[in-house]
C-alpha atoms as a PDB file:
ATOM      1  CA  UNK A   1     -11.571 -40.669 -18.804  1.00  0.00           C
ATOM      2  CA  UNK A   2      -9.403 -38.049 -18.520  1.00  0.00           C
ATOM      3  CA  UNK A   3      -9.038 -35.918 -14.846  1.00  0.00           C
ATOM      4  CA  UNK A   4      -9.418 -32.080 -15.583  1.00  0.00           C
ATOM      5  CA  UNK A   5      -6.378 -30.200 -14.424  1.00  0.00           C
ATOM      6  CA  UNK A   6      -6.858 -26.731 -12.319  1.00  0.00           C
ATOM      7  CA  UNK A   7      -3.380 -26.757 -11.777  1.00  0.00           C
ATOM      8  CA  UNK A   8      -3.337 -23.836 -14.082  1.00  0.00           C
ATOM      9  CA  UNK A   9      -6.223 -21.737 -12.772  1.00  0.00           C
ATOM     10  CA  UNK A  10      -6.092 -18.406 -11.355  1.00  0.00           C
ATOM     11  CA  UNK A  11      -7.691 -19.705  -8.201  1.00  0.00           C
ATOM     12  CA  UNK A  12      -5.436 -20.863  -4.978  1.00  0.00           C
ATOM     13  CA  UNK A  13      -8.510 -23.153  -3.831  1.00  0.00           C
ATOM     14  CA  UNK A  14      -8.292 -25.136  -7.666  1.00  0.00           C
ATOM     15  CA  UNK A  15      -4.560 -25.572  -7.669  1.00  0.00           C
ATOM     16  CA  UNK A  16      -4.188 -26.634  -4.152  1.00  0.00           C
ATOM     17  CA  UNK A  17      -7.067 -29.268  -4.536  1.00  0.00           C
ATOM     18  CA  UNK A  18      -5.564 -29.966  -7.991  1.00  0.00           C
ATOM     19  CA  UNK A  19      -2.414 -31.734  -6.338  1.00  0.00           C
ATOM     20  CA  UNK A  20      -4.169 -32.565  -2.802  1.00  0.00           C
ATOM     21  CA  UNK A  21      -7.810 -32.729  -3.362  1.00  0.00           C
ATOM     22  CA  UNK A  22      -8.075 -36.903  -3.740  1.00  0.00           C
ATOM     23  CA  UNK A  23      -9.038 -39.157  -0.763  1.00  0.00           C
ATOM     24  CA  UNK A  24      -5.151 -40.788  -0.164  1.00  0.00           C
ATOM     25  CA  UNK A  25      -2.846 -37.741  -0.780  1.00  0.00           C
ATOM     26  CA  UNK A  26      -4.345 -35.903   2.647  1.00  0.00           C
ATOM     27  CA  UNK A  27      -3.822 -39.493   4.258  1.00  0.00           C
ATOM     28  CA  UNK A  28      -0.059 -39.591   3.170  1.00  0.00           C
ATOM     29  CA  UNK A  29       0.280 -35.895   4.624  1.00  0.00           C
ATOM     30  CA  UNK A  30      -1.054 -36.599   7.239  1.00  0.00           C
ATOM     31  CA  UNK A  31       1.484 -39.795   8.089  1.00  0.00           C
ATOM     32  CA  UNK A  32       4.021 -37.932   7.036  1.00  0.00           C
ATOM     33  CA  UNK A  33       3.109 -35.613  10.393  1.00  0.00           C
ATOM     34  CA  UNK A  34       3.043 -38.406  12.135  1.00  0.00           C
ATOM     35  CA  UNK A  35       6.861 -39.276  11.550  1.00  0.00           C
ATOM     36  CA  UNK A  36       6.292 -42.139   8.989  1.00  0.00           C
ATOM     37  CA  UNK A  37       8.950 -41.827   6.464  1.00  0.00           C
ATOM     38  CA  UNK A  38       9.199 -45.177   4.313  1.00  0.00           C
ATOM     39  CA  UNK A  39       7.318 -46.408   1.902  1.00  0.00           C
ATOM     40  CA  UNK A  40       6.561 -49.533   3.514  1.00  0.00           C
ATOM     41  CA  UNK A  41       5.629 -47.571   6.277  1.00  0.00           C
ATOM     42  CA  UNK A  42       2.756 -45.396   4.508  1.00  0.00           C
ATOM     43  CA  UNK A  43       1.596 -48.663   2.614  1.00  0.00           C
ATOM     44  CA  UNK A  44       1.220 -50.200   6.356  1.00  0.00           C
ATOM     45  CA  UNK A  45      -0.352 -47.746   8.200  1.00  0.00           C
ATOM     46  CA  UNK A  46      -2.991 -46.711   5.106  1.00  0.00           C
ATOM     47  CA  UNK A  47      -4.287 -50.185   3.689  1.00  0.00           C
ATOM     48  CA  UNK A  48      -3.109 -48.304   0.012  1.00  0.00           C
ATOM     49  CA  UNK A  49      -2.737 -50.589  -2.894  1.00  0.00           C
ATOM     50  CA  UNK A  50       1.819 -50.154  -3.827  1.00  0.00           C
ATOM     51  CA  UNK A  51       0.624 -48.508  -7.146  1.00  0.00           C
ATOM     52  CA  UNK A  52      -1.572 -45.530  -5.726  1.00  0.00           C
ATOM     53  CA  UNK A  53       1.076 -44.738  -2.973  1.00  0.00           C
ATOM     54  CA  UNK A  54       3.616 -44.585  -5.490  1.00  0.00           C
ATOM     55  CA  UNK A  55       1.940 -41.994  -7.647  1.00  0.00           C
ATOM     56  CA  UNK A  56       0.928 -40.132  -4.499  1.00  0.00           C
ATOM     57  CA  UNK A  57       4.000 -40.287  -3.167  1.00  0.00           C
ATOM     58  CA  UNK A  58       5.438 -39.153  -6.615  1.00  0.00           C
ATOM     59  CA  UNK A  59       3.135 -36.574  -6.847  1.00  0.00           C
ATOM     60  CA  UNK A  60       4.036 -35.153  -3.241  1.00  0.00           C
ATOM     61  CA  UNK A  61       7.877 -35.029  -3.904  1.00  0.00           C
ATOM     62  CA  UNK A  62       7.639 -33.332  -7.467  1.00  0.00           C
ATOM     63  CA  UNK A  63       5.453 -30.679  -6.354  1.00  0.00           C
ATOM     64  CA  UNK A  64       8.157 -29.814  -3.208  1.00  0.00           C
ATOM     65  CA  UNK A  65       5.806 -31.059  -0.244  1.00  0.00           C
ATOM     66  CA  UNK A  66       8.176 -34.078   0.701  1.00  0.00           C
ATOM     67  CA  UNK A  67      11.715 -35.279  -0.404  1.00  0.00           C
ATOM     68  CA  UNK A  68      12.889 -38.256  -1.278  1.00  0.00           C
ATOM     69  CA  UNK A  69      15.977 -39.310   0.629  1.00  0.00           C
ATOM     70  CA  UNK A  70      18.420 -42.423   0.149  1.00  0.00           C
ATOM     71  CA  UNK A  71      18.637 -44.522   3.190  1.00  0.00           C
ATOM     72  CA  UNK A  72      19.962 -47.286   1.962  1.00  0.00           C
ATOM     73  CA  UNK A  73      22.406 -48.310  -1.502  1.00  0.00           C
ATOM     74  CA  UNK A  74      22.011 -51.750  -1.594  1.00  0.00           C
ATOM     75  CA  UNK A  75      19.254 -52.124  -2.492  1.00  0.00           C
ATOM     76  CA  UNK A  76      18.454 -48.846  -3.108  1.00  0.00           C
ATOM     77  CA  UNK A  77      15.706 -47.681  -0.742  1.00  0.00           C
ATOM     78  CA  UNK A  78      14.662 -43.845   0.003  1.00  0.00           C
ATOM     79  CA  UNK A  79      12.154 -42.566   2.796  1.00  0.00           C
ATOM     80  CA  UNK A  80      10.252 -38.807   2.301  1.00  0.00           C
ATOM     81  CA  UNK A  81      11.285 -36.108   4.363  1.00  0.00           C
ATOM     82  CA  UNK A  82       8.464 -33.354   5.017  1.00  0.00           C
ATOM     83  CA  UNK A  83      10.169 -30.448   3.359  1.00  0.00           C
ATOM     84  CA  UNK A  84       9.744 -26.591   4.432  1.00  0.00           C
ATOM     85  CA  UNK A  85       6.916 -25.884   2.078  1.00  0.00           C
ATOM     86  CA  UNK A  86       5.119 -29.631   3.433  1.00  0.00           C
ATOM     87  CA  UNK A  87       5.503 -28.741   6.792  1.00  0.00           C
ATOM     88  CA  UNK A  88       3.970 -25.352   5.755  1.00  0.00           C
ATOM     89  CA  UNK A  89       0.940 -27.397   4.902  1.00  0.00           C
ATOM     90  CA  UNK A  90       0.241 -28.335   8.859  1.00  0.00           C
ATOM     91  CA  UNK A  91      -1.951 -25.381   9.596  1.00  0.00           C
ATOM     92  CA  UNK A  92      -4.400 -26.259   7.063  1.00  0.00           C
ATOM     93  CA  UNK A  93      -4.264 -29.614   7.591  1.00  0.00           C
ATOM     94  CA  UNK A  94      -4.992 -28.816  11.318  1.00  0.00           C
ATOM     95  CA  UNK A  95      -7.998 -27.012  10.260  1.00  0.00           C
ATOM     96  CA  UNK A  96      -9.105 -29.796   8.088  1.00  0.00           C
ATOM     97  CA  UNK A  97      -9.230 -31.418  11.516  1.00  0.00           C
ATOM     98  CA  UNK A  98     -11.027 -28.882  13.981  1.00  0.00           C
ATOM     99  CA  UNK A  99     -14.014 -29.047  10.992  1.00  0.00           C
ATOM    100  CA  UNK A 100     -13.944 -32.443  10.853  1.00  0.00           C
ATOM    101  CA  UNK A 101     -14.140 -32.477  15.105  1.00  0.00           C
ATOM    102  CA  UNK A 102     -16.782 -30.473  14.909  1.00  0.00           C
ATOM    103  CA  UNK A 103     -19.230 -31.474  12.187  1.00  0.00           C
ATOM    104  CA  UNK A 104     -18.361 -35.425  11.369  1.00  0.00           C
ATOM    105  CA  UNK A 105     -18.068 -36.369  14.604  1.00  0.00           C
ATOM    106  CA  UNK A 106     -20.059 -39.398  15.523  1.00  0.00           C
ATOM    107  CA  UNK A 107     -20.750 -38.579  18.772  1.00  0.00           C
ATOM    108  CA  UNK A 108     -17.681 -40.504  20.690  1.00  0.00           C
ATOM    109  CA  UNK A 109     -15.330 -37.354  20.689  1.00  0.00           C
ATOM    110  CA  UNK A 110     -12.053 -36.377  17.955  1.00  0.00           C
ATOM    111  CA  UNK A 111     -10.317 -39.671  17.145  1.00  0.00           C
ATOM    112  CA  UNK A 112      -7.201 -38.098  18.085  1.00  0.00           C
ATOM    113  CA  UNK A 113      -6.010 -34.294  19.913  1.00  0.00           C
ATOM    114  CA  UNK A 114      -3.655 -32.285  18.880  1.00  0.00           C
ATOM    115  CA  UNK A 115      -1.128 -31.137  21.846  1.00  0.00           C
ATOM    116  CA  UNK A 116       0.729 -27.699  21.510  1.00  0.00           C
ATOM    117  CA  UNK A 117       4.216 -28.822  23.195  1.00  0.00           C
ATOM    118  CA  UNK A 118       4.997 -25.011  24.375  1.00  0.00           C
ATOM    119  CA  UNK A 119       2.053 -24.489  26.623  1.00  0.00           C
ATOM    120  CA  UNK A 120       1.332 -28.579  26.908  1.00  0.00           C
ATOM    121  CA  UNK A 121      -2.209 -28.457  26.066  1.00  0.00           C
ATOM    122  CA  UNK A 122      -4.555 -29.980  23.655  1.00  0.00           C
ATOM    123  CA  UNK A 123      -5.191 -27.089  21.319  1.00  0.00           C
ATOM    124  CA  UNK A 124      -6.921 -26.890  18.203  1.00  0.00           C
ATOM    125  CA  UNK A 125      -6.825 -24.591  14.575  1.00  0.00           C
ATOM    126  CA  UNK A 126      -7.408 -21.296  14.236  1.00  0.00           C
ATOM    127  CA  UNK A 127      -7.591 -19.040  11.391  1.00  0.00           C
ATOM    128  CA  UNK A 128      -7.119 -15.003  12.127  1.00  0.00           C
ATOM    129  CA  UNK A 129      -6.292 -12.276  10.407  1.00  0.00           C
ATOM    130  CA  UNK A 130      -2.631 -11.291   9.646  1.00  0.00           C
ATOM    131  CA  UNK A 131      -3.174  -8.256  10.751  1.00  0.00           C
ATOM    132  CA  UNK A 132      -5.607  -7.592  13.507  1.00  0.00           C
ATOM    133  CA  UNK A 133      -5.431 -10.987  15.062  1.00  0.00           C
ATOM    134  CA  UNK A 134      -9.056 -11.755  14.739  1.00  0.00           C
ATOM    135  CA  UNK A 135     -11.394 -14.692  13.665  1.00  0.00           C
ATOM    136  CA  UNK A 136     -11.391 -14.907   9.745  1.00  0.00           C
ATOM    137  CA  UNK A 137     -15.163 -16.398   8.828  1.00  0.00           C
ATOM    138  CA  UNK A 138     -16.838 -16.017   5.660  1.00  0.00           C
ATOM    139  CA  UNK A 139     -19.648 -13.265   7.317  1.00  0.00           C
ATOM    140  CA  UNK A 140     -16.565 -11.015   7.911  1.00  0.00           C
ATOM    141  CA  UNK A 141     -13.945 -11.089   4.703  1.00  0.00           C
ATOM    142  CA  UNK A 142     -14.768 -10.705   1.149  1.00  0.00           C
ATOM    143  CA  UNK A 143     -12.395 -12.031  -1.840  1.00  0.00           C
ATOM    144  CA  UNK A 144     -10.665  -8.952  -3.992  1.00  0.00           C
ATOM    145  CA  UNK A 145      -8.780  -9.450  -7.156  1.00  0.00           C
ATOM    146  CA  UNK A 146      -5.109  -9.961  -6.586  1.00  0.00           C
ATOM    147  CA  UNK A 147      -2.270  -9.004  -8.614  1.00  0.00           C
ATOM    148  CA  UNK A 148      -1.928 -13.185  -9.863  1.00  0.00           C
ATOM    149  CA  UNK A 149      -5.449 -12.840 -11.377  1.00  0.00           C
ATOM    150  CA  UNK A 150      -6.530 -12.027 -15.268  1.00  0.00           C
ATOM    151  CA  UNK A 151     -10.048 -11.495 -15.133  1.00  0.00           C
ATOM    152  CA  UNK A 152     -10.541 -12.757 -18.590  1.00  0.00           C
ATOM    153  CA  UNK A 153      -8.866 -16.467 -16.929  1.00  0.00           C
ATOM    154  CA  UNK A 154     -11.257 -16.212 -14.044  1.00  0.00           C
ATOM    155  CA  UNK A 155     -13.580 -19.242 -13.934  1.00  0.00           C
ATOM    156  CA  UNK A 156     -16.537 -19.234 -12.157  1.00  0.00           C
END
């Protein structure tokens, strides 16, 4: 059976889970934070069968979140980088975590905290408004067209 692609769908929420939305991809990311950059590495630290992480990590690299970088010539062997537009992906990756924290917690406490290294604190994610600094939650913002959208494309 065939996946359905939203990759093309005027909708930021279907095209982002399009190339992130499965169970190991967020995992990879999320190693890829931690500093793990070779294959070997991921497959270690994950439990992921060689085949899945290779199409993950394929995925990852081809849509610009990671790069794959030659360590080695003989054999050839590469290791992925976190590129600018992966390590854009750590805010909502961080508030992937401060939901999780807070609703599938099983009662021990977060499984790990995050640490701001400026202030050296355990912090967690935010998410305000641009522009008056405030707490964005779904009572207070409302979704408008924007310029990307054809309403005749709009799925609902």
């Amino acid at each position: 059976m065939r996946r359905t692609s939203f990759a093309r769908w005027p909708c930021s929420i279907a095209r982002t889970m399009d190339l992130l939305g499965d169970q190991w991809t967020l995992l990879v990311m999320r190693e890829a934070f931690h500093g793990v950059r070779r294959f070997d590495q991921f497959q270690a630290a994950l439990g992921i069968a060689r085949n899945t992480l290779t199409e993950r990590l394929d995925r990852l690299t081809g849509a610009g979140l990671l790069e794959r970088v030659r360590y080695q010539d003989r054999p050839v062997r590469h290791e992925y980088a976190l590129t600018d537009m992966g390590r854009d992906f750590f805010p909502a990756l961080a508030a992937i975590i401060r939901w999780g924290d807070r609703w599938l917690d099983d009662g021990t406490g977060p499984p790990a905290l995050l640490h701001h290294l400026d202030c050296d604190r355990p912090t967690s994610a935010d998410v305000n408004c641009t522009q008056c600094g405030e707490a964005l939650t779904a009572e207070r913002v409302r979704f408008d067209p924007g310029p990307g959208l054809v309403p005749a494309e709009a799925p609902r």
